[in-house]
N, C-alpha and C. Protein backbone atom coordinates (compact mmCIF):
# COMPACT_ATOMS: atom_id res chain seq x y z
N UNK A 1 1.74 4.48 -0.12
CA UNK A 1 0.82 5.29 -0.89
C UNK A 1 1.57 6.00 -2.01
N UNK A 2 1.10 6.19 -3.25
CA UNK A 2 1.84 6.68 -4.33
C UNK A 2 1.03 8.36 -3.94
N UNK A 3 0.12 9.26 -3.53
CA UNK A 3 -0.26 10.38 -3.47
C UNK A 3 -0.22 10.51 -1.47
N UNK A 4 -0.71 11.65 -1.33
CA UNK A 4 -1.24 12.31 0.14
C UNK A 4 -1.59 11.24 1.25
N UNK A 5 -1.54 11.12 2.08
CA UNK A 5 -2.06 10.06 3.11
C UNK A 5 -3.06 11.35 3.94
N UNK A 6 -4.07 11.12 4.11
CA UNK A 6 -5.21 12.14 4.49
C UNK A 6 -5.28 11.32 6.29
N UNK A 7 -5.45 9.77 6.30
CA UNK A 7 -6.16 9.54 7.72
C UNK A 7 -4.79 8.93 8.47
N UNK A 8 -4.60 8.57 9.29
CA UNK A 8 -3.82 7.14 10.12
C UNK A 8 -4.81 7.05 11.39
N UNK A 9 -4.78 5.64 11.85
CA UNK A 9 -5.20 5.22 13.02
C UNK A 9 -4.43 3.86 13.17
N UNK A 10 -4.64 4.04 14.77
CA UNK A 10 -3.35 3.36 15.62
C UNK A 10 -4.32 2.22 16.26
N UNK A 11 -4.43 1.36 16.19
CA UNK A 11 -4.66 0.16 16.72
C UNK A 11 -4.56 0.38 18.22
N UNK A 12 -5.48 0.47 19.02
CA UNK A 12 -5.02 0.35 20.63
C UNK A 12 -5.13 -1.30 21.48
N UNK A 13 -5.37 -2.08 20.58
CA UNK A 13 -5.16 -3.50 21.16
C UNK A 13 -4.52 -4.21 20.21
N UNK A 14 -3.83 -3.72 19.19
CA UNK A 14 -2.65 -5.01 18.62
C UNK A 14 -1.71 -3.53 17.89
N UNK A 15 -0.80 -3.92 16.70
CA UNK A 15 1.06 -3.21 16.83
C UNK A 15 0.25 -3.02 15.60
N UNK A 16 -1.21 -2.76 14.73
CA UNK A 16 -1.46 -2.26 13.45
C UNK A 16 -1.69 -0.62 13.13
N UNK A 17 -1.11 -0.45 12.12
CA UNK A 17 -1.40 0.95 11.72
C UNK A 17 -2.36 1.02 10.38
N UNK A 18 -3.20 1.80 10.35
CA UNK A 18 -4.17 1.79 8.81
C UNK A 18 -3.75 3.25 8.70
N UNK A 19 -3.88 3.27 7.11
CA UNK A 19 -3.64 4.83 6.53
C UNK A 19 -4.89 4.85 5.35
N UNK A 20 -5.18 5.92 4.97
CA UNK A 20 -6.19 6.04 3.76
C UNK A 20 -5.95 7.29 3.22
N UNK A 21 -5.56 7.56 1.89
CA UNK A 21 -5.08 8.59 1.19
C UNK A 21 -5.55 8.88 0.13
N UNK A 22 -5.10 9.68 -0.88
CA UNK A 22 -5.88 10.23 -1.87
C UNK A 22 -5.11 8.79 -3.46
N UNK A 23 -4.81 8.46 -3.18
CA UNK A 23 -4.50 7.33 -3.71
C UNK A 23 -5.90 6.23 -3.83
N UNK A 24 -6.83 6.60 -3.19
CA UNK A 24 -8.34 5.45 -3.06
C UNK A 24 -7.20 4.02 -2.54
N UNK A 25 -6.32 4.27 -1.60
CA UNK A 25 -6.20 2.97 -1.33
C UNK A 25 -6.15 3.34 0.57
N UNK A 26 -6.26 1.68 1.08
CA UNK A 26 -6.30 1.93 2.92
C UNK A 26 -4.75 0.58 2.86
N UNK A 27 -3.83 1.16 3.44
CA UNK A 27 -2.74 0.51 3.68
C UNK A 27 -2.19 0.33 4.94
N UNK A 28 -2.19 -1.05 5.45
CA UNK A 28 -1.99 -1.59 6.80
C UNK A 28 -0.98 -1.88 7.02
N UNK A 29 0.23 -1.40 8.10
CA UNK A 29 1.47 -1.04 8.65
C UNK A 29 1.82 -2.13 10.15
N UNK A 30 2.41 -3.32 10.03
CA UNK A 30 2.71 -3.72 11.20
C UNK A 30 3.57 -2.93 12.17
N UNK A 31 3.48 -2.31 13.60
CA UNK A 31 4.53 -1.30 13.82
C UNK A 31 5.11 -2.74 15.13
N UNK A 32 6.63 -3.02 14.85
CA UNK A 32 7.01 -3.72 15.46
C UNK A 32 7.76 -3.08 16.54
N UNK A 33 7.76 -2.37 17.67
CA UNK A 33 8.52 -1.25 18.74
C UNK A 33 9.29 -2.37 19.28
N UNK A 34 10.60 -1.47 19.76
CA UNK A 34 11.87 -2.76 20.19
C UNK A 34 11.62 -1.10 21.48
N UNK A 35 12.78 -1.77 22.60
CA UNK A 35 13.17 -0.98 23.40
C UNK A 35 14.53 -1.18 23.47
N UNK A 36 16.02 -0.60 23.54
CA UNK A 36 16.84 -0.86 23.68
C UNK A 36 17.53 -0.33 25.09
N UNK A 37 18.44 -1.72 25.67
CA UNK A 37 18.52 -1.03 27.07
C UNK A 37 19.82 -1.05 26.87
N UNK A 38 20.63 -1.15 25.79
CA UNK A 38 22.48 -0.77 26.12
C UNK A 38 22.40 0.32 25.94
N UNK A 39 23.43 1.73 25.61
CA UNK A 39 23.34 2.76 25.52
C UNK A 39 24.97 2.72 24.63
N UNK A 40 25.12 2.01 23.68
CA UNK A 40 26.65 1.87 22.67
C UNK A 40 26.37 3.08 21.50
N UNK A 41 27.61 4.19 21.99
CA UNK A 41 27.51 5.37 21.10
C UNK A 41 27.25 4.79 19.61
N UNK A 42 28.18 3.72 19.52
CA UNK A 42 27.86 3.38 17.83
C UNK A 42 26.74 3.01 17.27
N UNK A 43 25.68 2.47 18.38
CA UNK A 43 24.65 2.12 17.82
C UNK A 43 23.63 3.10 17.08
N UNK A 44 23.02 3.11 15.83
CA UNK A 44 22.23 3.98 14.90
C UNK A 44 21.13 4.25 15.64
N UNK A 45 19.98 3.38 16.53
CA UNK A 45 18.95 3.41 16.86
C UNK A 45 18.60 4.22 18.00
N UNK A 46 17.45 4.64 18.35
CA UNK A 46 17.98 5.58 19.33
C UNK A 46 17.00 4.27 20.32
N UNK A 47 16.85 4.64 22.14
CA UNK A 47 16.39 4.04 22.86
C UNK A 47 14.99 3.11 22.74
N UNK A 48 13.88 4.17 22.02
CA UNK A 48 12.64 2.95 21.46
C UNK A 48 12.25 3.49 20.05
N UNK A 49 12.81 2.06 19.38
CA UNK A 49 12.64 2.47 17.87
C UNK A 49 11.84 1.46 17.49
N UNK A 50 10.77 2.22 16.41
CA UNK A 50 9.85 1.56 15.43
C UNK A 50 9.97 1.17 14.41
N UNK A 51 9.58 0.24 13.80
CA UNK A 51 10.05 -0.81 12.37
C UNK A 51 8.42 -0.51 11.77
N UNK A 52 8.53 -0.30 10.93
CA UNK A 52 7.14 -0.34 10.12
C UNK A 52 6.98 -1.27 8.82
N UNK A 53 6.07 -2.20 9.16
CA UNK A 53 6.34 -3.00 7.94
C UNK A 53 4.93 -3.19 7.30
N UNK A 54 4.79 -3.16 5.38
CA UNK A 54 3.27 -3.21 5.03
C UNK A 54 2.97 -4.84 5.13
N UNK A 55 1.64 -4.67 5.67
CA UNK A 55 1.10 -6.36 5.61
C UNK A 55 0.22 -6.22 4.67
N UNK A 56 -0.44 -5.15 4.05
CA UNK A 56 -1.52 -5.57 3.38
C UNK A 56 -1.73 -4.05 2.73
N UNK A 57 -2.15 -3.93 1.05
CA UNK A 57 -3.05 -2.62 0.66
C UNK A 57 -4.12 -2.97 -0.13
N UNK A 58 -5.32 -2.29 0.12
CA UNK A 58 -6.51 -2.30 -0.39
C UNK A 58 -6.20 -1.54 -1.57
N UNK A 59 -6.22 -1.65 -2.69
CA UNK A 59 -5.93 -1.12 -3.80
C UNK A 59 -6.97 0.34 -4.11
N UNK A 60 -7.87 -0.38 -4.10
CA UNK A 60 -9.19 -0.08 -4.45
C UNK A 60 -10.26 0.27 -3.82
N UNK A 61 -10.08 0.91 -2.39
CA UNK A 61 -10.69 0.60 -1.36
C UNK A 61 -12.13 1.47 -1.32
N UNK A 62 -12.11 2.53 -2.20
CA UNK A 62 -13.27 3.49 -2.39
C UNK A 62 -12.51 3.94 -3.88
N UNK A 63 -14.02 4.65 -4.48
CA UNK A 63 -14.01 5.20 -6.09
C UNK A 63 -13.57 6.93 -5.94
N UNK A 64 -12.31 6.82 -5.04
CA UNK A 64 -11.58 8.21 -4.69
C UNK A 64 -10.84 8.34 -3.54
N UNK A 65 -10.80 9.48 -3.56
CA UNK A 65 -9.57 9.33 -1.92
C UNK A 65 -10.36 9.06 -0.88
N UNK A 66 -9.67 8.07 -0.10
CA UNK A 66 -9.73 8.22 1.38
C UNK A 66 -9.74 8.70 1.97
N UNK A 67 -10.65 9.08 2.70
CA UNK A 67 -10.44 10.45 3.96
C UNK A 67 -10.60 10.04 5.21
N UNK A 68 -11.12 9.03 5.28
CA UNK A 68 -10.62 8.59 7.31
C UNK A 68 -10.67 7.11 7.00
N UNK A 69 -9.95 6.38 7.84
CA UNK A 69 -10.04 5.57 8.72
C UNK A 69 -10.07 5.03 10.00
N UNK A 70 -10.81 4.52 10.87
CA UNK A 70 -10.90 4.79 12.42
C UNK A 70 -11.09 3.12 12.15
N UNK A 71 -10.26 2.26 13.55
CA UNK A 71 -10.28 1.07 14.21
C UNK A 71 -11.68 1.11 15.32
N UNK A 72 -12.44 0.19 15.49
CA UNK A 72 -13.22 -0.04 16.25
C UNK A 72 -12.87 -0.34 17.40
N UNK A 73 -13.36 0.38 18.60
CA UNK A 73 -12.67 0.91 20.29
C UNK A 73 -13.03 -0.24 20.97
N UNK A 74 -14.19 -0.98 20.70
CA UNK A 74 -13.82 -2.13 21.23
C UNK A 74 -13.33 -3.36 20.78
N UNK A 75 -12.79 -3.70 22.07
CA UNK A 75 -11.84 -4.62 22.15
C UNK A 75 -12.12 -5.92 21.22
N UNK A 76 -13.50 -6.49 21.64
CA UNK A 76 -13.66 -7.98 20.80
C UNK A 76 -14.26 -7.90 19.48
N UNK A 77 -14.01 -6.29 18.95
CA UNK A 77 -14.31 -6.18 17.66
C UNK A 77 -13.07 -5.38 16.73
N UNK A 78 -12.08 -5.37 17.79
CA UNK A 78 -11.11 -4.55 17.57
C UNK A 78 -10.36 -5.13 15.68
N UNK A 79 -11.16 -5.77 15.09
CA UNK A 79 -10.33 -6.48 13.94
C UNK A 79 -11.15 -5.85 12.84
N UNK A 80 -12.55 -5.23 13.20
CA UNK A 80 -12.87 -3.83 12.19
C UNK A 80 -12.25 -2.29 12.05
N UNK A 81 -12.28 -2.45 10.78
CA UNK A 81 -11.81 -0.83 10.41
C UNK A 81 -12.73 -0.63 9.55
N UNK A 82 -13.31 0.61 9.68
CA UNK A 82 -14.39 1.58 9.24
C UNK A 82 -13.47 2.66 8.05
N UNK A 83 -13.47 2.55 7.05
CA UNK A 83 -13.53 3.99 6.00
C UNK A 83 -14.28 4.61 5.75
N UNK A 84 -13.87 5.73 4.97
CA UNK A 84 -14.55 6.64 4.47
C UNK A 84 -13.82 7.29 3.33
N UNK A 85 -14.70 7.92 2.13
CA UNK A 85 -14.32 8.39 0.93
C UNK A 85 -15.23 8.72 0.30
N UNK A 86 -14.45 9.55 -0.92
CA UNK A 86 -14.58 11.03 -1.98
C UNK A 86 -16.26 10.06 -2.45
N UNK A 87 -16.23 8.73 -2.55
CA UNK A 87 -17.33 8.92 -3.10
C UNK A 87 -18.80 8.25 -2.64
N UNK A 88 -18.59 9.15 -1.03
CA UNK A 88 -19.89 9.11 -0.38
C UNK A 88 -20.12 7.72 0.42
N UNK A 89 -19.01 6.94 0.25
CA UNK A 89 -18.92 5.31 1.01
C UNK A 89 -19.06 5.42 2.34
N UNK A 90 -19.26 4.67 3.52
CA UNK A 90 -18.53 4.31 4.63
C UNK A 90 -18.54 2.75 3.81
N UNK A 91 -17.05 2.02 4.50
CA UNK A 91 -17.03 0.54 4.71
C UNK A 91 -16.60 0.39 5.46
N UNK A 92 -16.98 -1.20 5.96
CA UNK A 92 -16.59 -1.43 7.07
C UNK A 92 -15.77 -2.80 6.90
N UNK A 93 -14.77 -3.36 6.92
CA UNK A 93 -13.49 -3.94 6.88
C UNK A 93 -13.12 -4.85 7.85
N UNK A 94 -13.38 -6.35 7.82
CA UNK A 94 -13.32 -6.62 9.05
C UNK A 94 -11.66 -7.94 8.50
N UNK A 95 -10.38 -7.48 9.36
CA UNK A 95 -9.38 -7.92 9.57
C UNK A 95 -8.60 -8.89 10.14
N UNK A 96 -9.27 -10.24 9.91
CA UNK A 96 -9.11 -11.18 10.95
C UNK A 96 -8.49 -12.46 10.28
N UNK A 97 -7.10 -12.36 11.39
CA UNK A 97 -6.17 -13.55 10.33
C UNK A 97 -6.05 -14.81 11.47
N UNK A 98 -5.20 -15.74 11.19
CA UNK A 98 -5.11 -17.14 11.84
C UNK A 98 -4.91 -16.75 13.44
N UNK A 99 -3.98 -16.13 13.30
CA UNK A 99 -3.53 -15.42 15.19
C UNK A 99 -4.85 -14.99 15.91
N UNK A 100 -5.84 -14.52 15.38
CA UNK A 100 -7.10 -13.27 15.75
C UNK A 100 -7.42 -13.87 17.00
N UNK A 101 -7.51 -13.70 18.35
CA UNK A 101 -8.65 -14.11 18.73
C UNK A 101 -9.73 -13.84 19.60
């Protein structure tokens, strides 16, 4: 996001993160979590570290900032995301790539 990030929501059935900010954009975050079980002083990482990587930004996603985004709680619809924004929108976003199923 180039301004404020106002929403995040956490995916509770796949590793996605959505954000929606005053930027009018919704930007989707793969969170890849490792667990590490050596314990080598030299190592930088600490025991469970997160990688965040962008897969995707809606540029344009509303005609102003973003102010929420929420993932849909169930499960076999879990590939919608719902926004909201400055200019009176809800959308609804449905996220479904080759893997989906």
């Amino acid at each position: 996001h180039k301004f404020a990030i106002y929403s995040v929501a956490c995916s509770k059935f796949n590793n996605v993160i959505a954000t929606g900010g005053a930027d009018n954009a919704i930007t989707l975050l793969l969170s890849n979590s490792s667990s590490s079980s050596s314990s080598s002083s030299s190592s930088k990482k600490s025991e469970s570290d997160t990688d965040l990587q962008c897969v995707a930004t809606i540029s344009s996603a509303h005609d102003g900032d973003v102010n929420c985004v929420s993932w849909n709680p169930c499960k076999t619809l879990s590939h919608l995301l719902v926004s909201s924004g400055d200019d009176g929108l809800a959308r609804v976003w449905s996220l479904i790539d080759s893997t989906h199923k």
